[in-house]
Protein backbone atom coordinates (compact mmCIF):
# COMPACT_ATOMS: atom_id res chain seq x y z
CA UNK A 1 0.00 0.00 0.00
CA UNK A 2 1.29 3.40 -0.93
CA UNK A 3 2.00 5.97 1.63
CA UNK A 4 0.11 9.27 0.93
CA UNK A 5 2.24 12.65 1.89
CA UNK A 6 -0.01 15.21 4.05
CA UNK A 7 0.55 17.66 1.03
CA UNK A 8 -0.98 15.08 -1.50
CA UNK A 9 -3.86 14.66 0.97
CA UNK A 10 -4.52 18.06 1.89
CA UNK A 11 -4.40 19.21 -1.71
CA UNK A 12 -7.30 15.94 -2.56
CA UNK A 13 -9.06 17.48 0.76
CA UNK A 14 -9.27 20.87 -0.50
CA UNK A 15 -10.10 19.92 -4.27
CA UNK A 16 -13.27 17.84 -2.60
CA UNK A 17 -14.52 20.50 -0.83
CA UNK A 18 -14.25 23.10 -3.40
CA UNK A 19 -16.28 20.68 -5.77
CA UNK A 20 -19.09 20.38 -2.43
CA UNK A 21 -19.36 23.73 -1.95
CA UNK A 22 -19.89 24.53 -5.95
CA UNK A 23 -23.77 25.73 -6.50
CA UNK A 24 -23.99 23.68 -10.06
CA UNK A 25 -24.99 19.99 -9.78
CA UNK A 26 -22.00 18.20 -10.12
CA UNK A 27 -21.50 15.54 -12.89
CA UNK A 28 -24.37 17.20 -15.09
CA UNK A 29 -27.17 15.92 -12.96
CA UNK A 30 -30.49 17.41 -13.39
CA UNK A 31 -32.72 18.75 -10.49
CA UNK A 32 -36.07 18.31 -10.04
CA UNK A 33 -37.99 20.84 -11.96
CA UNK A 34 -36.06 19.81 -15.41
CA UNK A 35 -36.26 15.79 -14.65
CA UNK A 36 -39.26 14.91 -17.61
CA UNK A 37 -40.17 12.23 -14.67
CA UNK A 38 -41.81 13.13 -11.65
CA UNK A 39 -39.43 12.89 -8.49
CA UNK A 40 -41.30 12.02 -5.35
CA UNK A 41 -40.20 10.77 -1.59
CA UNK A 42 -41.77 7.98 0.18
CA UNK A 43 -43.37 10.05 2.83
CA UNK A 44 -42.47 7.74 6.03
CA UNK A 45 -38.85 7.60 5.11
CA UNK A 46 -38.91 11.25 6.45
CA UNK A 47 -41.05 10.78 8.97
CA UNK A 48 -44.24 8.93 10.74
CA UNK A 49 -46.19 12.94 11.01
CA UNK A 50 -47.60 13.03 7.27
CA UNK A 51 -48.01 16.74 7.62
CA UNK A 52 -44.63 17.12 8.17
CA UNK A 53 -43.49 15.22 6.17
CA UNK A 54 -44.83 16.53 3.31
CA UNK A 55 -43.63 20.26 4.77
CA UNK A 56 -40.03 19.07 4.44
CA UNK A 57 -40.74 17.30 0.82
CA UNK A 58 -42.13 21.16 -0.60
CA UNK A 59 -39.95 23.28 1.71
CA UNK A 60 -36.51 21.47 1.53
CA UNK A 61 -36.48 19.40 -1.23
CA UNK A 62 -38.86 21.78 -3.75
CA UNK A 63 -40.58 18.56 -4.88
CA UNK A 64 -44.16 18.15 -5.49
CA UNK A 65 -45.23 14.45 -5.70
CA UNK A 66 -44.95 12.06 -2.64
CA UNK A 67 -45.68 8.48 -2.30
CA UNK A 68 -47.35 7.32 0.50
CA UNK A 69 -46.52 4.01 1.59
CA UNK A 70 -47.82 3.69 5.70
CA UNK A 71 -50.18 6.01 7.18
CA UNK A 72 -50.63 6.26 10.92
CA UNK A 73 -49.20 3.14 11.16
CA UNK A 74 -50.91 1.47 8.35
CA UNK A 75 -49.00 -0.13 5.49
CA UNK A 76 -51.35 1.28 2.53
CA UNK A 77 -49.50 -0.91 -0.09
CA UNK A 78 -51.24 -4.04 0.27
CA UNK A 79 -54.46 -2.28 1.43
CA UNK A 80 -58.25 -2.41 -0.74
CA UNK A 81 -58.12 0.90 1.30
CA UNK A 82 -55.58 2.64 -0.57
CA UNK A 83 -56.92 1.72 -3.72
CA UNK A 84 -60.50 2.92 -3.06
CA UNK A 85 -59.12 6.35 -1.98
CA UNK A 86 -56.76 6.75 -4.83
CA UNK A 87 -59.77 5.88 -7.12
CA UNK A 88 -61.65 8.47 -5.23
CA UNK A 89 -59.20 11.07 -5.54
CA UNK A 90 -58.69 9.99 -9.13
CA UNK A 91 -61.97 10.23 -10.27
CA UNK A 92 -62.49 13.42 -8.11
CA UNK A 93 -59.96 15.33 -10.37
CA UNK A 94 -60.94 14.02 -13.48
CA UNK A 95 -65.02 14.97 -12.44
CA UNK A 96 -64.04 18.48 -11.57
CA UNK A 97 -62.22 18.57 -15.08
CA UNK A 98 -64.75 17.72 -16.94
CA UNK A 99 -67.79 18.81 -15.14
CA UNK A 100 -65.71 22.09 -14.27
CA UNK A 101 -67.11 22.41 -10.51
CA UNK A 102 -67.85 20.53 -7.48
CA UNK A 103 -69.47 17.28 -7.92
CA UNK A 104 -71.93 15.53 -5.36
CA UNK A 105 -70.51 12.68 -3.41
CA UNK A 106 -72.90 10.47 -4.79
CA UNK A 107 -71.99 11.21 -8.45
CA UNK A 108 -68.72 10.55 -7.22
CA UNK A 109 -69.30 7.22 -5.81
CA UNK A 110 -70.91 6.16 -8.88
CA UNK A 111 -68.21 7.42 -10.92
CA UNK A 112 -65.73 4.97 -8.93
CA UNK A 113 -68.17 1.83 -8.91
CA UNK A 114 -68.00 2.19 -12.75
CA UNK A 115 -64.75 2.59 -13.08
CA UNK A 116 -64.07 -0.58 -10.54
CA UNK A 117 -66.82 -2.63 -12.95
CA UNK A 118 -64.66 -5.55 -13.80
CA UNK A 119 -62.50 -5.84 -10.61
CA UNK A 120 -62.91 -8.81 -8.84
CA UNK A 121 -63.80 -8.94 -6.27
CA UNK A 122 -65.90 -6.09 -6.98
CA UNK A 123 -65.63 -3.19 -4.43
CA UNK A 124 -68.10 -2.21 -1.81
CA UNK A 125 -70.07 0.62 -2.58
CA UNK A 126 -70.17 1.20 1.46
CA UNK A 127 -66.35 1.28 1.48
CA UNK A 128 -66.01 3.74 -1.67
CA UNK A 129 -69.09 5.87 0.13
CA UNK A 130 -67.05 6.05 3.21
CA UNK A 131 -63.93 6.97 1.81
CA UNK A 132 -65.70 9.74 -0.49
CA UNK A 133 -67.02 11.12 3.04
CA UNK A 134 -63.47 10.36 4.50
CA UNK A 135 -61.43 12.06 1.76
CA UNK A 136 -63.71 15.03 2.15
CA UNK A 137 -63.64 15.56 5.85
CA UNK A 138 -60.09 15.34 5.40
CA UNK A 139 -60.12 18.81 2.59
CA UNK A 140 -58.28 15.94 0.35
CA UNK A 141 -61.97 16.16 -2.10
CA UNK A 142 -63.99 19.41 -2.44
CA UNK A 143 -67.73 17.17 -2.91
CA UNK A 144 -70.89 18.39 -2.37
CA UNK A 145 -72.67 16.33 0.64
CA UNK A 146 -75.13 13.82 -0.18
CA UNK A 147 -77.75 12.97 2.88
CA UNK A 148 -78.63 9.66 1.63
CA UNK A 149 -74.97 8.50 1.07
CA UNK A 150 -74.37 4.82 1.74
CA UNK A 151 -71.54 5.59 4.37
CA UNK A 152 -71.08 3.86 7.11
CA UNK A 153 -70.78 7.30 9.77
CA UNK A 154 -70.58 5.27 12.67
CA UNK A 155 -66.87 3.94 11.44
CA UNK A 156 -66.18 7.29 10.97
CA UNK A 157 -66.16 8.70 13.79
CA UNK A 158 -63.29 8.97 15.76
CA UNK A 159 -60.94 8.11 13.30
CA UNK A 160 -59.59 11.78 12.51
């Protein structure tokens, strides 16, 4: 093994932290805003609080897209849950595109048990009616309410 002089290393030292402290990416890497893909962080990995979380994804990082992987202590990747309130929120957008305001939560529910036609096993309406009423207590959906909405309140409350 060859011996390294303290010039040789302080002149290696010196050349590294001249390229760390350099404001241009090094190596030609592109940050976020000109990757053509859409650069997220699992939410959890920064911490269990989703609302901070998501503060230090914006604030620090200057990203906009997170994946959510565990909730409150919930793994949402092998959950029917997760996939009726990404439907939900799905459909939600592409209603108030098309319909260009607020939809009911009943159109909405209907919009989602189409959509989920061929699944099998087929959702349950009660499950996408609850997470439409879920989704909007939460501000995630801006729905009109519904009073005859198959939801099961009683599971509701409490949970927020």
């Amino acid at each position: 093994m060859k011996a390294i002089s303290r010039r040789d290393f302080l002149a290696g030292a010196a050349v590294s932290v001249a390229a760390c402290a350099t404001t241009q990416p090094m190596f030609g890497r592109a940050t976020a805003a000109q990757s053509p893909f859409k650069i997220s962080v699992i939410s959890d990995e920064i911490s269990q609080d989703f609302d901070h979380a998501c503060s230090v994804i914006a604030n620090d990082f200057g990203l906009h897209w997170v994946e959510i992987r565990e909730m409150w202590g919930k793994n949402l990747q092998t959950s029917t849950d997760a996939e009726i309130a990404a439907t939900v929120h799905f459909a939600w957008k592409e209603l108030a595109e098309r319909d260009s305001g607020v939809t009911d939560e009943a159109s909405l529910v209907s919009e989602v048990m189409d959509w989920k036609l061929r699944r099998r096993p087929p959702l349950d309406e009660r499950a996408v009616a609850s997470a439409v009423r879920a989704l909007s207590m939460l501000d995630w959906i801006d729905v009109a309410a519904t009073p005859d909405l198959p939801a099961d309140e009683d599971a509701l409350v409490g949970t927020f």
